[in-house]
PDB file of N, CA and C in Angstrom:
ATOM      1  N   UNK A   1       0.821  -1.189   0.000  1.00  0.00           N
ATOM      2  CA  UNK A   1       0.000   0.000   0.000  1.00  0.00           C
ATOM      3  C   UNK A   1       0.865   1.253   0.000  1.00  0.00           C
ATOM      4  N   UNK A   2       2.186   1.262   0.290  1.00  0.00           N
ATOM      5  CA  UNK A   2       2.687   2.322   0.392  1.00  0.00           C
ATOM      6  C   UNK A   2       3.287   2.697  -0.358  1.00  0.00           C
ATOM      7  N   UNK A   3       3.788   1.467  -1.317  1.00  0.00           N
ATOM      8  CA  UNK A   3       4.630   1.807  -2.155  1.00  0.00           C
ATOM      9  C   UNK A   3       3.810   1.840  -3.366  1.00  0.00           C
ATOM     10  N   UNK A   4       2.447   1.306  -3.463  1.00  0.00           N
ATOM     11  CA  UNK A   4       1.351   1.171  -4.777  1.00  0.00           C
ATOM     12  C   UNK A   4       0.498   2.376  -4.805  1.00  0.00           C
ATOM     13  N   UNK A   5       0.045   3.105  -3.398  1.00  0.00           N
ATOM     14  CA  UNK A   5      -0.997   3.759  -3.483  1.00  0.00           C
ATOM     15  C   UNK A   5      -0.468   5.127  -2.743  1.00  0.00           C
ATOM     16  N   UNK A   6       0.323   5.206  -1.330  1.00  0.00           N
ATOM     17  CA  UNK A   6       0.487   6.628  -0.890  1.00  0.00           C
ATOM     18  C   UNK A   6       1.640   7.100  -1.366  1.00  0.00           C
ATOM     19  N   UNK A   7       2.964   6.441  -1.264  1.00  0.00           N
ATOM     20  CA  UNK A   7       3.559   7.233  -2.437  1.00  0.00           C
ATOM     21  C   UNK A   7       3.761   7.838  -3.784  1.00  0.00           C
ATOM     22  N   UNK A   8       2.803   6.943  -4.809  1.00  0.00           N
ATOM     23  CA  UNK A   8       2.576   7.979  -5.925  1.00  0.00           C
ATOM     24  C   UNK A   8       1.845   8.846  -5.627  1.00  0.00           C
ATOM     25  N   UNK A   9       1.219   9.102  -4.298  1.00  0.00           N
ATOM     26  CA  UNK A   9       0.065   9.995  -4.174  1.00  0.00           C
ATOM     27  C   UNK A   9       0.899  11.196  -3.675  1.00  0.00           C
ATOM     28  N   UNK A  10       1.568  10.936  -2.740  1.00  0.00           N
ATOM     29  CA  UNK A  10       2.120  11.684  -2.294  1.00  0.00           C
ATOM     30  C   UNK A  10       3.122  12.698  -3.472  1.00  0.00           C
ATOM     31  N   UNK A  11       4.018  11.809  -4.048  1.00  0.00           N
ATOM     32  CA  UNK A  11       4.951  12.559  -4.985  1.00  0.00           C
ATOM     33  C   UNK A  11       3.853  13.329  -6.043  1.00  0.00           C
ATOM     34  N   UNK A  12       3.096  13.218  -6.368  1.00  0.00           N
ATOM     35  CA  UNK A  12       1.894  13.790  -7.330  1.00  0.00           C
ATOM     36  C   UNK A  12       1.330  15.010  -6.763  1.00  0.00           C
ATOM     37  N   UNK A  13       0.896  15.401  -5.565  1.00  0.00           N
ATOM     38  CA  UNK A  13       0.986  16.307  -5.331  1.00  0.00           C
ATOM     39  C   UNK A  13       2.086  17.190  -4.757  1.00  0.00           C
ATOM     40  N   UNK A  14       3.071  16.972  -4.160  1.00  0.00           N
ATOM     41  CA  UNK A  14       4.269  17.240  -4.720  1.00  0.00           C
ATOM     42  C   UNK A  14       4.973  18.057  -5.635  1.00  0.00           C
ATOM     43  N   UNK A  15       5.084  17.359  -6.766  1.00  0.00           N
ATOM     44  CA  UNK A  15       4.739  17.679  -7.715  1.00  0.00           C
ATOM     45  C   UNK A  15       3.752  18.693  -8.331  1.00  0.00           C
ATOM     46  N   UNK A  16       2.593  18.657  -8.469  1.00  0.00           N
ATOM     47  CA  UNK A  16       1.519  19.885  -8.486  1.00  0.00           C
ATOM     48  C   UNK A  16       1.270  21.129  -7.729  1.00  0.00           C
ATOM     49  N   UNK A  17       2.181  20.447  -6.426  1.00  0.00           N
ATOM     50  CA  UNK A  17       2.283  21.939  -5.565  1.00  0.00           C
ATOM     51  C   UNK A  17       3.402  22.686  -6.073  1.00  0.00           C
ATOM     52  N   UNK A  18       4.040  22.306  -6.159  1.00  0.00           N
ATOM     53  CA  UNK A  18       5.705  22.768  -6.640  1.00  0.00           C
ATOM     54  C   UNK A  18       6.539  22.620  -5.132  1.00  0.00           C
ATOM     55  N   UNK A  19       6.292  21.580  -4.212  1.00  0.00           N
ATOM     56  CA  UNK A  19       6.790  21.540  -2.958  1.00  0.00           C
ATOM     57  C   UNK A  19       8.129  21.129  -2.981  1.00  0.00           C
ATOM     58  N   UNK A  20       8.716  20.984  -2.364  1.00  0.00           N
ATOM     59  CA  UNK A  20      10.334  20.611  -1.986  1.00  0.00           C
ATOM     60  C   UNK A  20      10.293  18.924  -2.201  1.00  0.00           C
ATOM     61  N   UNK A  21      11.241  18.124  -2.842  1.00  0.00           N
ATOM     62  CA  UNK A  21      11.447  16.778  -2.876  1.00  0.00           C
ATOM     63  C   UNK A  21      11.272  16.197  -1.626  1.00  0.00           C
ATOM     64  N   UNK A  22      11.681  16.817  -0.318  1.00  0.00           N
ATOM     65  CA  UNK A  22      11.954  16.544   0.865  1.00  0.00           C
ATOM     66  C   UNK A  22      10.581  16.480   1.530  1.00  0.00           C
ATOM     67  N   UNK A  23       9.802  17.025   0.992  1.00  0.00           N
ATOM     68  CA  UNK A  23       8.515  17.556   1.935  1.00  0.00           C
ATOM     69  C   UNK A  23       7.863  16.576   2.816  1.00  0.00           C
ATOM     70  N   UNK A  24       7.825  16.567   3.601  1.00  0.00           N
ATOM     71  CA  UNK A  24       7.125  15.477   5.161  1.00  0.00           C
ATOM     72  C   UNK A  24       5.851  15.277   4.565  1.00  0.00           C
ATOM     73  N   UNK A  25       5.310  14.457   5.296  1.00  0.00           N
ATOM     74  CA  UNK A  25       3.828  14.010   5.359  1.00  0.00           C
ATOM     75  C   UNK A  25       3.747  13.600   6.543  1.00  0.00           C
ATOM     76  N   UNK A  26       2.371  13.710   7.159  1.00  0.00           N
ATOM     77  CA  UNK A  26       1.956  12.566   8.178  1.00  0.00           C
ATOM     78  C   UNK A  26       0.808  11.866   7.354  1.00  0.00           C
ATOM     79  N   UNK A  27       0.995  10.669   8.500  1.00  0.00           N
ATOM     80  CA  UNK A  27       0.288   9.683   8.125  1.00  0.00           C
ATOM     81  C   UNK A  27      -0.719   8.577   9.236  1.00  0.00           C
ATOM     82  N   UNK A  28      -1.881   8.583   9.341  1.00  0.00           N
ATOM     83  CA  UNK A  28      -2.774   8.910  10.277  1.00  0.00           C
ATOM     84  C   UNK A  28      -2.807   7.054  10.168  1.00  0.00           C
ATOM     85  N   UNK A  29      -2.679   6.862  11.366  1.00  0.00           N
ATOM     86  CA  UNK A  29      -2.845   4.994  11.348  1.00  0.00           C
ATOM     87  C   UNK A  29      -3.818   4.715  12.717  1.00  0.00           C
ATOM     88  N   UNK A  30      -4.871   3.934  12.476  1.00  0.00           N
ATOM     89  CA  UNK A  30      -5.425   3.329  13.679  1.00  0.00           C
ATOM     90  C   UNK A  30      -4.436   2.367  14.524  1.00  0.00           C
ATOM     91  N   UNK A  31      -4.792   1.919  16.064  1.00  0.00           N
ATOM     92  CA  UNK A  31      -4.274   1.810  16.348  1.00  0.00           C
ATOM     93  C   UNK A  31      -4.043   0.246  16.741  1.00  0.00           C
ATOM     94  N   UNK A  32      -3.711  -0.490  15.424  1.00  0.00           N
ATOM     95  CA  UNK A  32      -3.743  -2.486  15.312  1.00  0.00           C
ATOM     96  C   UNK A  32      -2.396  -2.675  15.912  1.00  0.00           C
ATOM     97  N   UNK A  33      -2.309  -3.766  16.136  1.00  0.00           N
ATOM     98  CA  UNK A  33      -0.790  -4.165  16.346  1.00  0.00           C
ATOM     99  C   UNK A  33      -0.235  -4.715  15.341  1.00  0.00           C
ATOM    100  N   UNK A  34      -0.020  -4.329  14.514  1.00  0.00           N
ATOM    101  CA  UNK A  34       0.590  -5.071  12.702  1.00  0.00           C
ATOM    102  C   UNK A  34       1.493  -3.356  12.907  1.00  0.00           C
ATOM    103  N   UNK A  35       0.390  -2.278  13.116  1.00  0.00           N
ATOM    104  CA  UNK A  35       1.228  -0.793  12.793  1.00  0.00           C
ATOM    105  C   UNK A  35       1.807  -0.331  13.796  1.00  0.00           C
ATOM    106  N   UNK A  36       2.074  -1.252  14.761  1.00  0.00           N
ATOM    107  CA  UNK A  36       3.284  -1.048  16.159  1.00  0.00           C
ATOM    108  C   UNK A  36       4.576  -1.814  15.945  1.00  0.00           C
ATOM    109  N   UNK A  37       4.101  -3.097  14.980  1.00  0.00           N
ATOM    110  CA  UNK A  37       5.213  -3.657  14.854  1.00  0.00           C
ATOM    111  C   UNK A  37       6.593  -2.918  14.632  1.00  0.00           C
ATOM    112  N   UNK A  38       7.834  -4.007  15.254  1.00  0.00           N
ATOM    113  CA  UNK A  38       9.017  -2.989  14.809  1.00  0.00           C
ATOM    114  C   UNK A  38       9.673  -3.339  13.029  1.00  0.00           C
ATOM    115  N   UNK A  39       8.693  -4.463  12.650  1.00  0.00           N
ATOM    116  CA  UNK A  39       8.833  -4.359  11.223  1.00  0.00           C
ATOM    117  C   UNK A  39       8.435  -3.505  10.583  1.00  0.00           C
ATOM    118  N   UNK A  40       7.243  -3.090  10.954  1.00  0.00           N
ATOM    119  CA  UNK A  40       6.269  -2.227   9.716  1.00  0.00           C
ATOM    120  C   UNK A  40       7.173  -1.010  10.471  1.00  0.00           C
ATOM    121  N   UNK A  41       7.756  -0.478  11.123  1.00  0.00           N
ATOM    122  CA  UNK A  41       8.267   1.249  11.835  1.00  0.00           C
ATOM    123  C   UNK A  41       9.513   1.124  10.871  1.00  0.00           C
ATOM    124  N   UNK A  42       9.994  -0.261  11.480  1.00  0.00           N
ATOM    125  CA  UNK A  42      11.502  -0.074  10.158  1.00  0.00           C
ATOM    126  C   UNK A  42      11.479  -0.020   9.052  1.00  0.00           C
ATOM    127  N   UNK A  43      10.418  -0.185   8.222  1.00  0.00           N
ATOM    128  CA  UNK A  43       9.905   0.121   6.850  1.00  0.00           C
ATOM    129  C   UNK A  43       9.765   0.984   6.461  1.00  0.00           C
ATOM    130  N   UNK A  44       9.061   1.441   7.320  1.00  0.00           N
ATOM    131  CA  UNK A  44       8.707   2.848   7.010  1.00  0.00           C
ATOM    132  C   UNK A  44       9.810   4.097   7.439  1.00  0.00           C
ATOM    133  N   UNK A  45      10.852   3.811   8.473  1.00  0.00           N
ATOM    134  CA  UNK A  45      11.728   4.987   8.585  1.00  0.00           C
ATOM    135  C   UNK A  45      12.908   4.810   7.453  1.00  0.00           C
ATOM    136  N   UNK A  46      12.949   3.567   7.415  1.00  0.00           N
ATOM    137  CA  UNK A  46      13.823   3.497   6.024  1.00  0.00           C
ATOM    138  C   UNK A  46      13.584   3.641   4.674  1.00  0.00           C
ATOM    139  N   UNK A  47      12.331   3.095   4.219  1.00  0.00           N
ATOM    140  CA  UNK A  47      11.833   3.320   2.674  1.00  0.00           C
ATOM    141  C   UNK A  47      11.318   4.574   2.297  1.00  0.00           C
ATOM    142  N   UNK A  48      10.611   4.864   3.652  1.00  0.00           N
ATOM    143  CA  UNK A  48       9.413   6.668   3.354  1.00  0.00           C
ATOM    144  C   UNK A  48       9.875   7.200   4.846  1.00  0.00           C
ATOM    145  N   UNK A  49      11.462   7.897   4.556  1.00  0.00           N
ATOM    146  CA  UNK A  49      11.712   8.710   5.937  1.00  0.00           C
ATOM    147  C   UNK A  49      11.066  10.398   5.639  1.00  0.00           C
ATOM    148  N   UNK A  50      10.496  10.413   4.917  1.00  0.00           N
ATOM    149  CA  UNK A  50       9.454  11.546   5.374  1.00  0.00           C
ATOM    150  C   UNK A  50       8.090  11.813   5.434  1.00  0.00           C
ATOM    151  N   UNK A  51       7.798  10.453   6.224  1.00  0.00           N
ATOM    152  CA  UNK A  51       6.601  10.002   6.928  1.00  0.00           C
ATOM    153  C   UNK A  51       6.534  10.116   7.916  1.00  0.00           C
ATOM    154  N   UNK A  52       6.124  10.988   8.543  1.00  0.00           N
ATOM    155  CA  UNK A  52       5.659  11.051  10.182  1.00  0.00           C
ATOM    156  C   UNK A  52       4.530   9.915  10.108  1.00  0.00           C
ATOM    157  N   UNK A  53       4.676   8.844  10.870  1.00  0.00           N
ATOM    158  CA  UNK A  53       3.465   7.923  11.999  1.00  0.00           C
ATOM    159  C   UNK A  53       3.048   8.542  12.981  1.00  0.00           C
ATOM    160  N   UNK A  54       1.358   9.046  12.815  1.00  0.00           N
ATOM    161  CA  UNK A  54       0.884   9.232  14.151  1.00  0.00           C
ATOM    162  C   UNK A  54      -0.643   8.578  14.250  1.00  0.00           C
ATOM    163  N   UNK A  55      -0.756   8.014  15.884  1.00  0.00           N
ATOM    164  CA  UNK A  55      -1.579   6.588  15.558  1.00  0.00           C
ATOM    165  C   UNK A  55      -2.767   7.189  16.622  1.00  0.00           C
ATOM    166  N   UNK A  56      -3.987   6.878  15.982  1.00  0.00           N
ATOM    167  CA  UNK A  56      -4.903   7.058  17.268  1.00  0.00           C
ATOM    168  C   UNK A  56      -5.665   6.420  16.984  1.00  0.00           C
ATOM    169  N   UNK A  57      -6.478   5.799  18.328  1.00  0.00           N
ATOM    170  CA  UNK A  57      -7.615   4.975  18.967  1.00  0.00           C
ATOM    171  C   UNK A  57      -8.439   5.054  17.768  1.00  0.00           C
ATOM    172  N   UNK A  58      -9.027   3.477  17.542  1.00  0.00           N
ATOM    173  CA  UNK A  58      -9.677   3.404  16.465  1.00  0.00           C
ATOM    174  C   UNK A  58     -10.980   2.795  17.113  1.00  0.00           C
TER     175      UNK A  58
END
C-alpha cells in the first residue's frame, strides 16, 4: 500500500504543488498491532523517511 498507493500519491501532489522533494507528510494509522510492529516502523523509517506515523484509537 505504500509503495502502490500513498507514495505515488504523495509525490503527485508534490509535484503539483511545486513543494520541496523533501517535503514530510503525516500519516494517520489506527491503532492495530501489525502498525506497532518494529517491522512495519523499520519500513517505514527506512523506505518513506518523510513520513511522520501518528496513531490514534480506532
Amino acid at each position: 500500500w505504500m509503495k502502490n498507493v500513498y507514495a505515488p500519491c504523495q509525490d503527485k501532489v508534490v509535484k503539483e504543488e511545486g513543494l520541496s522533494e523533501d517535503q514530510k507528510s503525516i500519516l494517520y494509522f489506527d491503532c492495530y498491532p501489525v502498525h506497532f510492529g518494529k517491522k512495519f516502523h523499520t519500513y517505514i523509517c527506512t523506505q518513506h523517511p518523510n513520513v511522520f506515523l501518528v496513531y490514534v484509537p480506532a
